[in-house]
C-alpha atoms as a PDB file:
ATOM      1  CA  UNK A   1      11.709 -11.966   7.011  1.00  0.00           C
ATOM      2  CA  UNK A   2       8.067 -12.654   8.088  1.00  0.00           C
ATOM      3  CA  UNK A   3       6.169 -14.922   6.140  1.00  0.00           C
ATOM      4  CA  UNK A   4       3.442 -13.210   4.874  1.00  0.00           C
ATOM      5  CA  UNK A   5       6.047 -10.245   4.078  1.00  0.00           C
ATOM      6  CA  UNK A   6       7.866 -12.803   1.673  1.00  0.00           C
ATOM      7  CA  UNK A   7       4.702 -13.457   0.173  1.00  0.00           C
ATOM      8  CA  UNK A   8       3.948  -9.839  -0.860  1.00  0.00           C
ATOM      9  CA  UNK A   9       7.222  -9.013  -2.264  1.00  0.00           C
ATOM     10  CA  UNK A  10       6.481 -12.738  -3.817  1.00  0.00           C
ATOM     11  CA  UNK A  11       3.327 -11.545  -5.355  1.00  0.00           C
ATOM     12  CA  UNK A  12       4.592  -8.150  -6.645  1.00  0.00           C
ATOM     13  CA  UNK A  13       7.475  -9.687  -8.264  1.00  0.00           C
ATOM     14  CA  UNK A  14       4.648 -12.305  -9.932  1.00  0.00           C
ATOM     15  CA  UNK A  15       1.877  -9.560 -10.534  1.00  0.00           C
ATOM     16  CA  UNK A  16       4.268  -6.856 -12.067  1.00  0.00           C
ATOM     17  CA  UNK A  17       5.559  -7.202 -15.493  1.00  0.00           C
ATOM     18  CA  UNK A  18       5.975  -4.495 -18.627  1.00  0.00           C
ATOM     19  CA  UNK A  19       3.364  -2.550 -18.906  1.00  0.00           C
ATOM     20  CA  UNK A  20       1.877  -2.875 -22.851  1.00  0.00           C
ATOM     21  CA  UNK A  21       4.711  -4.784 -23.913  1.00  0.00           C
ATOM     22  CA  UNK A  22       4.592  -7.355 -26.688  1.00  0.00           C
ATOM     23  CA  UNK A  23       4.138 -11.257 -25.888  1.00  0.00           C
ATOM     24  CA  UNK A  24       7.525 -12.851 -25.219  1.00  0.00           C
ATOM     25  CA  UNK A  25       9.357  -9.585 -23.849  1.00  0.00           C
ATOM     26  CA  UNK A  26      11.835  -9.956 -20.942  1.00  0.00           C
ATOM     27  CA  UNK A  27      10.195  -9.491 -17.814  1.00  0.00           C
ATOM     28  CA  UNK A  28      12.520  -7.292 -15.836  1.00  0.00           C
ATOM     29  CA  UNK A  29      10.716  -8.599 -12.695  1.00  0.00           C
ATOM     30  CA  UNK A  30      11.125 -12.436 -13.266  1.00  0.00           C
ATOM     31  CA  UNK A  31       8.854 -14.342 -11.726  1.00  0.00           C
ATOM     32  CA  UNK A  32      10.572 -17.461 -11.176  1.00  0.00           C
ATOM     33  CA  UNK A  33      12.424 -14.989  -8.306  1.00  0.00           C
ATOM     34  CA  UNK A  34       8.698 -14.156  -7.088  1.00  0.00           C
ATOM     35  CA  UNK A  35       8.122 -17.548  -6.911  1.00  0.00           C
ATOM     36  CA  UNK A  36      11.116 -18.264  -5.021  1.00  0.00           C
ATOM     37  CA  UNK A  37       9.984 -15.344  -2.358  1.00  0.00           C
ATOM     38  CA  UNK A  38       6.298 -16.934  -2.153  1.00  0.00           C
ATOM     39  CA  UNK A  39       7.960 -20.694  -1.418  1.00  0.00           C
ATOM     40  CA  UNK A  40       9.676 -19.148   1.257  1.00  0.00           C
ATOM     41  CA  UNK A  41       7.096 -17.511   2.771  1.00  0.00           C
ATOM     42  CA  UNK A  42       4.725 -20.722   3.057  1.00  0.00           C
ATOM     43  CA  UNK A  43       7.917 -22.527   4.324  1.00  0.00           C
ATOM     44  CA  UNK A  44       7.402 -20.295   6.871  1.00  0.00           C
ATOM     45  CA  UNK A  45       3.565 -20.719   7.413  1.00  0.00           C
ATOM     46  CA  UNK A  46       4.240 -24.259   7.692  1.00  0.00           C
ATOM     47  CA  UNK A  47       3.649 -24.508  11.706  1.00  0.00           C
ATOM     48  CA  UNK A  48       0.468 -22.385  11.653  1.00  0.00           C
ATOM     49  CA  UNK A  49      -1.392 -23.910   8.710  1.00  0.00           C
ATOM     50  CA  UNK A  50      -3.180 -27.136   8.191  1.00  0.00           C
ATOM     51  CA  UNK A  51      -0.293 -30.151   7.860  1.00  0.00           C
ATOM     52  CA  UNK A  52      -2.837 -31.406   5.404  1.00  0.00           C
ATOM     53  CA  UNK A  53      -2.895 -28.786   2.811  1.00  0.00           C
ATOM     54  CA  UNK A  54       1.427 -28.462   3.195  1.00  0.00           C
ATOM     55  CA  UNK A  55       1.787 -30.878   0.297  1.00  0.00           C
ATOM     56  CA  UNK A  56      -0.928 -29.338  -2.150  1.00  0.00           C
ATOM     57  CA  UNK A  57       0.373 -26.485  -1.276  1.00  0.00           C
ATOM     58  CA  UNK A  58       4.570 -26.730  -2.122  1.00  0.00           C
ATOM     59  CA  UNK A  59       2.937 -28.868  -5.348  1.00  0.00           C
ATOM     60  CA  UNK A  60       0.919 -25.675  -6.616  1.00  0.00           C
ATOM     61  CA  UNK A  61       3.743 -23.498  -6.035  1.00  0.00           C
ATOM     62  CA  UNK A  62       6.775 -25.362  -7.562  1.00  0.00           C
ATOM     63  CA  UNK A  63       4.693 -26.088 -10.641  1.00  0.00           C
ATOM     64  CA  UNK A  64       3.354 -22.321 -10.509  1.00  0.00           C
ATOM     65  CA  UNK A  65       7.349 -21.794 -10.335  1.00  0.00           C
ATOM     66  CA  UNK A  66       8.401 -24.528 -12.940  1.00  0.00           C
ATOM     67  CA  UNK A  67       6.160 -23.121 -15.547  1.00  0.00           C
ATOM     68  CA  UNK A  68       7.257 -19.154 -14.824  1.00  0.00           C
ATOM     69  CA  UNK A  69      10.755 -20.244 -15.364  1.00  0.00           C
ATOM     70  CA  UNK A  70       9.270 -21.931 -18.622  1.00  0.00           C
ATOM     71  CA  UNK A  71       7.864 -18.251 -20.032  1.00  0.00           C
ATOM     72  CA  UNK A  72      10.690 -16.608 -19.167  1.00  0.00           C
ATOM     73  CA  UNK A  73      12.072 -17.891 -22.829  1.00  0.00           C
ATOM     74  CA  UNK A  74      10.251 -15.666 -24.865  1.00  0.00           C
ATOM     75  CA  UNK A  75       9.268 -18.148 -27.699  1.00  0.00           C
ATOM     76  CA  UNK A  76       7.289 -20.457 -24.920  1.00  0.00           C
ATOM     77  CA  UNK A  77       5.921 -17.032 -24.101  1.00  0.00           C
ATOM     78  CA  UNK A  78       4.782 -15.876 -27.217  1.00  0.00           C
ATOM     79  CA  UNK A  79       3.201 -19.344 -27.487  1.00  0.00           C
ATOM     80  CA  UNK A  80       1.067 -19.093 -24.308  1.00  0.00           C
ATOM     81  CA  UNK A  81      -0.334 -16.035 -25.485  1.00  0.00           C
ATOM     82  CA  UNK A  82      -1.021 -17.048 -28.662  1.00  0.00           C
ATOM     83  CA  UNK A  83      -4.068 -18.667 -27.167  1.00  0.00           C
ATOM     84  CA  UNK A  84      -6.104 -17.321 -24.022  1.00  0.00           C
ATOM     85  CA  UNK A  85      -7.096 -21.090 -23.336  1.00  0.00           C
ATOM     86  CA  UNK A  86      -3.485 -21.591 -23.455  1.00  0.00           C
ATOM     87  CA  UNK A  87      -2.891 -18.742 -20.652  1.00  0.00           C
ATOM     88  CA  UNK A  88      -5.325 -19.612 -18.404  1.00  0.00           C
ATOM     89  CA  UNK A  89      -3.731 -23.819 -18.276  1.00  0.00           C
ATOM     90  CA  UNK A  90      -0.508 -21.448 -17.272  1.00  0.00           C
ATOM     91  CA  UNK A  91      -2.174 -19.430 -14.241  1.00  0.00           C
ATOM     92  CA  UNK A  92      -3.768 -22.323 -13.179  1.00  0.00           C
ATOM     93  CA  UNK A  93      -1.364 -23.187 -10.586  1.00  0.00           C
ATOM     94  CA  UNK A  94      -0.390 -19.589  -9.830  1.00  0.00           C
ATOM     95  CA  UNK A  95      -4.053 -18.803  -8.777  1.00  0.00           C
ATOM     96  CA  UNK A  96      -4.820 -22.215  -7.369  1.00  0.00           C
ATOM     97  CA  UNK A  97      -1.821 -21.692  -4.808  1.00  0.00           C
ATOM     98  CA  UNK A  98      -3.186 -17.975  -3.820  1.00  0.00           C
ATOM     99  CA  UNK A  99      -6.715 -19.312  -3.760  1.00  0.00           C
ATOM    100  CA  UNK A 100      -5.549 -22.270  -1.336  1.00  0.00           C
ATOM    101  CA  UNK A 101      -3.610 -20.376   0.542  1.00  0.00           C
ATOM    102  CA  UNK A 102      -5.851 -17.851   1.124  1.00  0.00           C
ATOM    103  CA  UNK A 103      -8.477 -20.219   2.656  1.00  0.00           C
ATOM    104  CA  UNK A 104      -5.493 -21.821   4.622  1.00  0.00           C
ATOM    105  CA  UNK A 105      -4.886 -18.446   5.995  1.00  0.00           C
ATOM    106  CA  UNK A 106      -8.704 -17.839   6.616  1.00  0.00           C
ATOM    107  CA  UNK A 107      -8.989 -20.847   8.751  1.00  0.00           C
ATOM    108  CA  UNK A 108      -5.791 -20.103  10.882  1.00  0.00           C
ATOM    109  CA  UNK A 109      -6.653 -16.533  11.786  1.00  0.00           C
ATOM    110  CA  UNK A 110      -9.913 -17.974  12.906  1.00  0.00           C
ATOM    111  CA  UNK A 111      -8.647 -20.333  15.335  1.00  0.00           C
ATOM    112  CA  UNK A 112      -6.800 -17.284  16.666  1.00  0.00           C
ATOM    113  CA  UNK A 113     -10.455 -15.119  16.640  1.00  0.00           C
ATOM    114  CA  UNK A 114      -9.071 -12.808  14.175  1.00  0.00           C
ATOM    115  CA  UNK A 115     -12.546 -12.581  12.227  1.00  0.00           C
ATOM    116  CA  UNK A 116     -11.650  -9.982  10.414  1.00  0.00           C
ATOM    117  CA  UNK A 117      -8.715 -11.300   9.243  1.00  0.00           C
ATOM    118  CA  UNK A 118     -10.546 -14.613   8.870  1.00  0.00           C
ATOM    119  CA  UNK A 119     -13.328 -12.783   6.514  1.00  0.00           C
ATOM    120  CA  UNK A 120     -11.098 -10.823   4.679  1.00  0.00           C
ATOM    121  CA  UNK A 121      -8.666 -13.784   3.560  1.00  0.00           C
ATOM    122  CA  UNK A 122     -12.017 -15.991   2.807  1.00  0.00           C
ATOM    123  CA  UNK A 123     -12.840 -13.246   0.526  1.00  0.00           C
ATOM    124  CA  UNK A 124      -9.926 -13.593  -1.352  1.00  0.00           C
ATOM    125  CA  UNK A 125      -9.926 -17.274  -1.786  1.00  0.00           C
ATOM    126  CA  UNK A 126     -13.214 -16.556  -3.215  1.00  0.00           C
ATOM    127  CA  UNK A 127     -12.657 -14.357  -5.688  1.00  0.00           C
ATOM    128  CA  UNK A 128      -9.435 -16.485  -6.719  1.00  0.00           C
ATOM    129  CA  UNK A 129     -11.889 -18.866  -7.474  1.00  0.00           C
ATOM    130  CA  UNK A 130     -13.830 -16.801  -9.433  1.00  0.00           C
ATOM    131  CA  UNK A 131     -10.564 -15.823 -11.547  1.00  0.00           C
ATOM    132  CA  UNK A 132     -10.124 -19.388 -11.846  1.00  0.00           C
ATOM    133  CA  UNK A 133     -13.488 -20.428 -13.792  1.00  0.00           C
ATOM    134  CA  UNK A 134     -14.270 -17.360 -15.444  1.00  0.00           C
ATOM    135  CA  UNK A 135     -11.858 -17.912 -18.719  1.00  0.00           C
ATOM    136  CA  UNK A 136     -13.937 -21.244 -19.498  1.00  0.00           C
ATOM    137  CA  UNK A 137     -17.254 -20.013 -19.140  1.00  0.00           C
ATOM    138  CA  UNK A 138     -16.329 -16.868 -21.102  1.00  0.00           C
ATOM    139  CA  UNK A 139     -14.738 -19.314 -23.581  1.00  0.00           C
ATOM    140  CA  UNK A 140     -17.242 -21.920 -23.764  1.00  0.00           C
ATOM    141  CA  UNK A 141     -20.381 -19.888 -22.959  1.00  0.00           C
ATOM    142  CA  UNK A 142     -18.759 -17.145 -25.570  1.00  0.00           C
ATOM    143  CA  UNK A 143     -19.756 -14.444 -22.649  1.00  0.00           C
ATOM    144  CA  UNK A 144     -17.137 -11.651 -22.574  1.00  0.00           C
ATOM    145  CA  UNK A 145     -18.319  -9.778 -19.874  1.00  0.00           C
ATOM    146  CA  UNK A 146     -17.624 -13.146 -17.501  1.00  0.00           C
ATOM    147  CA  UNK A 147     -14.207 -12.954 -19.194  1.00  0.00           C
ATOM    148  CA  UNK A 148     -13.229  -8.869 -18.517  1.00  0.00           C
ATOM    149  CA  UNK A 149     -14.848  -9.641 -14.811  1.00  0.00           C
ATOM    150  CA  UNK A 150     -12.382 -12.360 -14.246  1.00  0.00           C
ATOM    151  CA  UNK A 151      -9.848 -10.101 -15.476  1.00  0.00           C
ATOM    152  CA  UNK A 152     -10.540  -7.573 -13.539  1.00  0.00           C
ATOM    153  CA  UNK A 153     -10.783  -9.532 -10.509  1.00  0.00           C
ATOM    154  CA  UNK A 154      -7.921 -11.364 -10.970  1.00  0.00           C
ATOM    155  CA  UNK A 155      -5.786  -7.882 -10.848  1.00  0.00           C
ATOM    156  CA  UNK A 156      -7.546  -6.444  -7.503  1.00  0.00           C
ATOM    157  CA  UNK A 157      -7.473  -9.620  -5.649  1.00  0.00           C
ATOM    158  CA  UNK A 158      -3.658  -9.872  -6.316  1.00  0.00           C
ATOM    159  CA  UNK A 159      -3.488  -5.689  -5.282  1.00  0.00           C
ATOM    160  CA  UNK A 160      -5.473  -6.863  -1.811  1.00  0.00           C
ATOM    161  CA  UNK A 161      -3.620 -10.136  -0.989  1.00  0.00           C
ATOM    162  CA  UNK A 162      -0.643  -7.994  -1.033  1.00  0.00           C
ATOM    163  CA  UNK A 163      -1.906  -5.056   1.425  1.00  0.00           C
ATOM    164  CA  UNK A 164      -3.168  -8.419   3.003  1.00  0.00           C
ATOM    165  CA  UNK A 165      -0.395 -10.108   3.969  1.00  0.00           C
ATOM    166  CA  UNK A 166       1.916  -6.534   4.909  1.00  0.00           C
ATOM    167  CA  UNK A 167      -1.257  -5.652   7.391  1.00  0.00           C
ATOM    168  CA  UNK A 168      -1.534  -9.022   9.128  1.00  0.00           C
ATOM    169  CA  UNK A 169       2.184 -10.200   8.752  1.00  0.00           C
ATOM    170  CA  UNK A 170       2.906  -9.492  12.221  1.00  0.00           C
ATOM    171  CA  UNK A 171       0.094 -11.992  13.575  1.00  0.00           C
ATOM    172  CA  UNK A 172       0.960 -14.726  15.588  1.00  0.00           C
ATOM    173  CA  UNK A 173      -1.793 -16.788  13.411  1.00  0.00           C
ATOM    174  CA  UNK A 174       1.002 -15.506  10.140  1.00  0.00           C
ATOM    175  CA  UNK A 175       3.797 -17.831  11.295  1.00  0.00           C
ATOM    176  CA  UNK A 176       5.238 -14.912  13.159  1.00  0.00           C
ATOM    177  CA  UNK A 177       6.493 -16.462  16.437  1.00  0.00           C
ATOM    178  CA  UNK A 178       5.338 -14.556  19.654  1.00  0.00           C
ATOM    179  CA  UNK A 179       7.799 -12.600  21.637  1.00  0.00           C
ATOM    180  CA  UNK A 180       9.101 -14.474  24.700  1.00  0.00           C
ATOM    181  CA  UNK A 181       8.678 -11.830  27.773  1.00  0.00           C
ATOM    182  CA  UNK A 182       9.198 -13.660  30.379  1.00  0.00           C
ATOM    183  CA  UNK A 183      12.337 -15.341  29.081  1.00  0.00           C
ATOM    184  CA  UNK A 184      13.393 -11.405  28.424  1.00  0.00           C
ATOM    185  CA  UNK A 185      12.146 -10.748  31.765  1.00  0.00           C
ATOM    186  CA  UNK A 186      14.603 -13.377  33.233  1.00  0.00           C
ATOM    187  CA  UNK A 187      17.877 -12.649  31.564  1.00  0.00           C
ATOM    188  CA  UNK A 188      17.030  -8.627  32.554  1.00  0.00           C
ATOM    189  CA  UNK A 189      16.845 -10.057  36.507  1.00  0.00           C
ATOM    190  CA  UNK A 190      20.429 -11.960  36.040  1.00  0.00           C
ATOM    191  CA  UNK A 191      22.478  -8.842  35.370  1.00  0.00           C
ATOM    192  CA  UNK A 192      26.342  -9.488  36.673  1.00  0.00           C
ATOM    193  CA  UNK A 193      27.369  -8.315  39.773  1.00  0.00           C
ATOM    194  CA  UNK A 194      29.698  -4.930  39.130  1.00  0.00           C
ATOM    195  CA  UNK A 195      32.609  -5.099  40.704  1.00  0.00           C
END
Protein backbone atom coordinates (compact mmCIF):
# COMPACT_ATOMS: atom_id res chain seq x y z
CA UNK A 1 0.00 0.00 0.00
CA UNK A 2 1.30 3.54 -0.82
CA UNK A 3 1.89 5.75 1.88
CA UNK A 4 -0.16 8.50 1.48
CA UNK A 5 -3.04 5.84 0.54
CA UNK A 6 -2.60 4.42 4.20
CA UNK A 7 -2.95 7.76 5.40
CA UNK A 8 -6.40 8.42 3.85
CA UNK A 9 -8.00 5.28 4.79
CA UNK A 10 -6.06 6.37 8.24
CA UNK A 11 -7.88 9.60 8.31
CA UNK A 12 -11.36 8.30 7.33
CA UNK A 13 -11.25 5.69 9.87
CA UNK A 14 -10.19 8.81 12.47
CA UNK A 15 -12.63 11.48 10.90
CA UNK A 16 -15.76 9.13 10.67
CA UNK A 17 -17.67 8.23 13.67
CA UNK A 18 -21.76 8.00 14.45
CA UNK A 19 -23.38 10.52 13.14
CA UNK A 20 -25.56 12.43 16.22
CA UNK A 21 -24.82 9.83 18.56
CA UNK A 22 -24.55 10.37 22.29
CA UNK A 23 -21.00 10.95 24.07
CA UNK A 24 -19.43 7.60 24.94
CA UNK A 25 -21.16 5.46 22.05
CA UNK A 26 -19.11 2.71 20.32
CA UNK A 27 -17.46 3.99 17.43
CA UNK A 28 -17.99 1.35 14.80
CA UNK A 29 -14.96 2.88 12.98
CA UNK A 30 -12.34 2.74 15.87
CA UNK A 31 -9.84 4.93 15.61
CA UNK A 32 -7.11 3.33 17.34
CA UNK A 33 -7.28 1.06 13.79
CA UNK A 34 -7.07 4.59 11.90
CA UNK A 35 -4.30 5.32 13.82
CA UNK A 36 -2.63 2.19 13.16
CA UNK A 37 -3.21 2.88 9.14
CA UNK A 38 -1.75 6.60 9.56
CA UNK A 39 1.60 5.07 11.53
CA UNK A 40 2.03 3.00 8.70
CA UNK A 41 1.77 5.32 6.21
CA UNK A 42 4.51 7.81 7.73
CA UNK A 43 6.63 4.61 8.25
CA UNK A 44 6.50 4.73 4.82
CA UNK A 45 7.27 8.51 4.23
CA UNK A 46 10.18 7.99 6.31
CA UNK A 47 12.91 8.17 3.30
CA UNK A 48 11.30 11.22 1.64
CA UNK A 49 10.69 13.46 4.66
CA UNK A 50 12.92 15.46 6.87
CA UNK A 51 14.99 12.79 9.34
CA UNK A 52 14.49 15.64 11.73
CA UNK A 53 10.82 15.83 12.08
CA UNK A 54 10.70 11.48 12.08
CA UNK A 55 10.76 11.56 15.87
CA UNK A 56 8.09 14.43 16.48
CA UNK A 57 6.39 12.90 14.17
CA UNK A 58 5.94 8.83 15.46
CA UNK A 59 5.62 10.90 19.10
CA UNK A 60 2.39 12.87 17.85
CA UNK A 61 0.99 9.89 16.36
CA UNK A 62 1.41 7.14 19.06
CA UNK A 63 0.09 9.57 21.65
CA UNK A 64 -2.72 10.69 19.03
CA UNK A 65 -3.12 6.68 19.03
CA UNK A 66 -2.66 6.05 22.87
CA UNK A 67 -5.33 8.48 23.75
CA UNK A 68 -7.99 7.10 20.83
CA UNK A 69 -7.57 3.74 22.33
CA UNK A 70 -8.27 5.65 25.73
CA UNK A 71 -11.98 7.00 24.35
CA UNK A 72 -12.79 4.01 22.99
CA UNK A 73 -14.12 3.10 26.77
CA UNK A 74 -17.08 5.00 26.74
CA UNK A 75 -16.91 6.41 30.37
CA UNK A 76 -13.31 8.20 29.44
CA UNK A 77 -15.43 9.29 26.51
CA UNK A 78 -18.26 10.69 28.06
CA UNK A 79 -15.69 12.47 30.25
CA UNK A 80 -13.84 14.24 27.40
CA UNK A 81 -16.92 15.60 26.23
CA UNK A 82 -18.11 16.67 29.24
CA UNK A 83 -15.83 19.62 28.75
CA UNK A 84 -14.85 21.24 25.24
CA UNK A 85 -11.47 22.35 26.96
CA UNK A 86 -11.24 18.81 27.78
CA UNK A 87 -11.71 17.77 23.90
CA UNK A 88 -9.57 20.00 22.43
CA UNK A 89 -6.25 18.62 25.15
CA UNK A 90 -7.55 15.19 23.26
CA UNK A 91 -7.17 16.42 19.47
CA UNK A 92 -4.22 18.04 20.28
CA UNK A 93 -1.98 15.43 19.09
CA UNK A 94 -4.33 14.19 16.37
CA UNK A 95 -4.19 17.68 14.65
CA UNK A 96 -0.63 18.47 15.61
CA UNK A 97 0.50 15.19 13.65
CA UNK A 98 -1.74 16.25 10.40
CA UNK A 99 -0.58 19.82 10.79
CA UNK A 100 3.22 18.56 10.90
CA UNK A 101 2.87 16.34 8.49
CA UNK A 102 1.33 18.37 6.20
CA UNK A 103 4.20 20.94 6.20
CA UNK A 104 6.61 17.85 6.03
CA UNK A 105 4.82 16.93 2.93
CA UNK A 106 4.84 20.62 1.63
CA UNK A 107 8.53 20.84 1.83
CA UNK A 108 9.20 17.40 0.09
CA UNK A 109 7.01 17.97 -2.94
CA UNK A 110 8.92 21.17 -3.28
CA UNK A 111 12.25 19.78 -3.53
CA UNK A 112 10.66 17.64 -6.25
CA UNK A 113 9.05 21.16 -8.01
CA UNK A 114 5.67 19.92 -7.39
CA UNK A 115 4.36 23.57 -6.43
CA UNK A 116 1.18 22.73 -6.56
CA UNK A 117 1.40 20.01 -4.49
CA UNK A 118 3.79 22.04 -2.34
CA UNK A 119 0.96 24.96 -1.99
CA UNK A 120 -1.78 22.83 -1.54
CA UNK A 121 -0.24 20.69 1.46
CA UNK A 122 1.09 24.22 3.03
CA UNK A 123 -2.45 25.13 2.98
CA UNK A 124 -3.44 22.45 4.98
CA UNK A 125 -0.84 22.69 7.62
CA UNK A 126 -2.22 26.07 7.89
CA UNK A 127 -5.49 25.66 8.49
CA UNK A 128 -4.56 22.68 10.99
CA UNK A 129 -3.12 25.32 12.78
CA UNK A 130 -5.91 27.35 12.77
CA UNK A 131 -8.08 24.28 14.17
CA UNK A 132 -5.50 24.06 16.68
CA UNK A 133 -5.83 27.66 18.44
CA UNK A 134 -9.24 28.45 17.71
CA UNK A 135 -10.92 26.43 20.86
CA UNK A 136 -8.76 28.75 23.31
CA UNK A 137 -9.41 31.94 21.88
CA UNK A 138 -13.12 31.06 21.53
CA UNK A 139 -12.81 29.87 25.16
CA UNK A 140 -10.83 32.52 26.64
CA UNK A 141 -11.83 35.44 24.39
CA UNK A 142 -15.64 33.96 24.87
CA UNK A 143 -15.89 34.50 20.81
CA UNK A 144 -18.08 31.75 19.31
CA UNK A 145 -17.81 32.54 15.92
CA UNK A 146 -13.72 31.77 16.27
CA UNK A 147 -15.02 28.55 17.85
CA UNK A 148 -17.80 27.29 14.89
CA UNK A 149 -14.83 28.55 12.32
CA UNK A 150 -12.42 26.18 13.87
CA UNK A 151 -15.02 23.68 13.70
CA UNK A 152 -15.75 24.03 10.55
CA UNK A 153 -12.32 24.05 9.41
CA UNK A 154 -11.26 21.36 11.24
CA UNK A 155 -13.94 19.04 9.21
CA UNK A 156 -12.92 20.36 5.53
CA UNK A 157 -9.29 20.26 6.09
CA UNK A 158 -9.60 16.55 7.20
CA UNK A 159 -12.21 16.05 3.81
CA UNK A 160 -9.07 17.72 1.64
CA UNK A 161 -6.06 15.97 3.26
CA UNK A 162 -7.83 12.90 2.30
CA UNK A 163 -8.54 13.74 -1.58
CA UNK A 164 -4.90 15.01 -0.84
CA UNK A 165 -3.05 12.24 -0.21
CA UNK A 166 -5.30 9.66 -2.90
CA UNK A 167 -4.35 12.50 -5.74
CA UNK A 168 -0.63 12.77 -5.00
CA UNK A 169 -0.04 9.18 -3.54
CA UNK A 170 1.57 8.06 -6.58
CA UNK A 171 4.43 10.84 -6.38
CA UNK A 172 7.80 9.92 -6.13
CA UNK A 173 8.11 12.99 -3.47
CA UNK A 174 4.99 10.49 -1.43
CA UNK A 175 7.45 7.71 -0.55
CA UNK A 176 6.31 5.93 -3.64
CA UNK A 177 9.54 4.42 -5.06
CA UNK A 178 10.11 5.13 -8.87
CA UNK A 179 9.77 2.37 -11.34
CA UNK A 180 13.12 0.86 -12.38
CA UNK A 181 13.00 0.81 -16.45
CA UNK A 182 16.04 0.12 -17.26
CA UNK A 183 16.46 -2.77 -14.84
CA UNK A 184 12.96 -3.96 -16.68
CA UNK A 185 14.57 -3.11 -19.81
CA UNK A 186 17.48 -5.56 -19.01
CA UNK A 187 15.78 -8.68 -17.81
CA UNK A 188 13.29 -8.15 -21.18
CA UNK A 189 16.89 -8.31 -23.36
CA UNK A 190 17.99 -11.72 -21.40
CA UNK A 191 15.09 -13.85 -22.59
CA UNK A 192 16.31 -17.79 -22.75
CA UNK A 193 17.32 -19.20 -25.76
CA UNK A 194 14.22 -21.62 -27.11
CA UNK A 195 15.27 -24.67 -27.89
Amino acid sequence: MKPLHALAFGLILIAVGPTDAPPGTFDPFPDPLGWVFALIGLQGLVGTIDQRRVPVLRTLGVVAFLVSVALVVPAAARWIESDPSLGWTADLARFGFFAALSYELSAAALKQKATLAASLFNLSALALLFVLVAPPVAFGGDIEAVGTAGEIAAEAVQVVLVILYFVYGSRPWAGVPEPAEDQEAEEGDGDPAVG
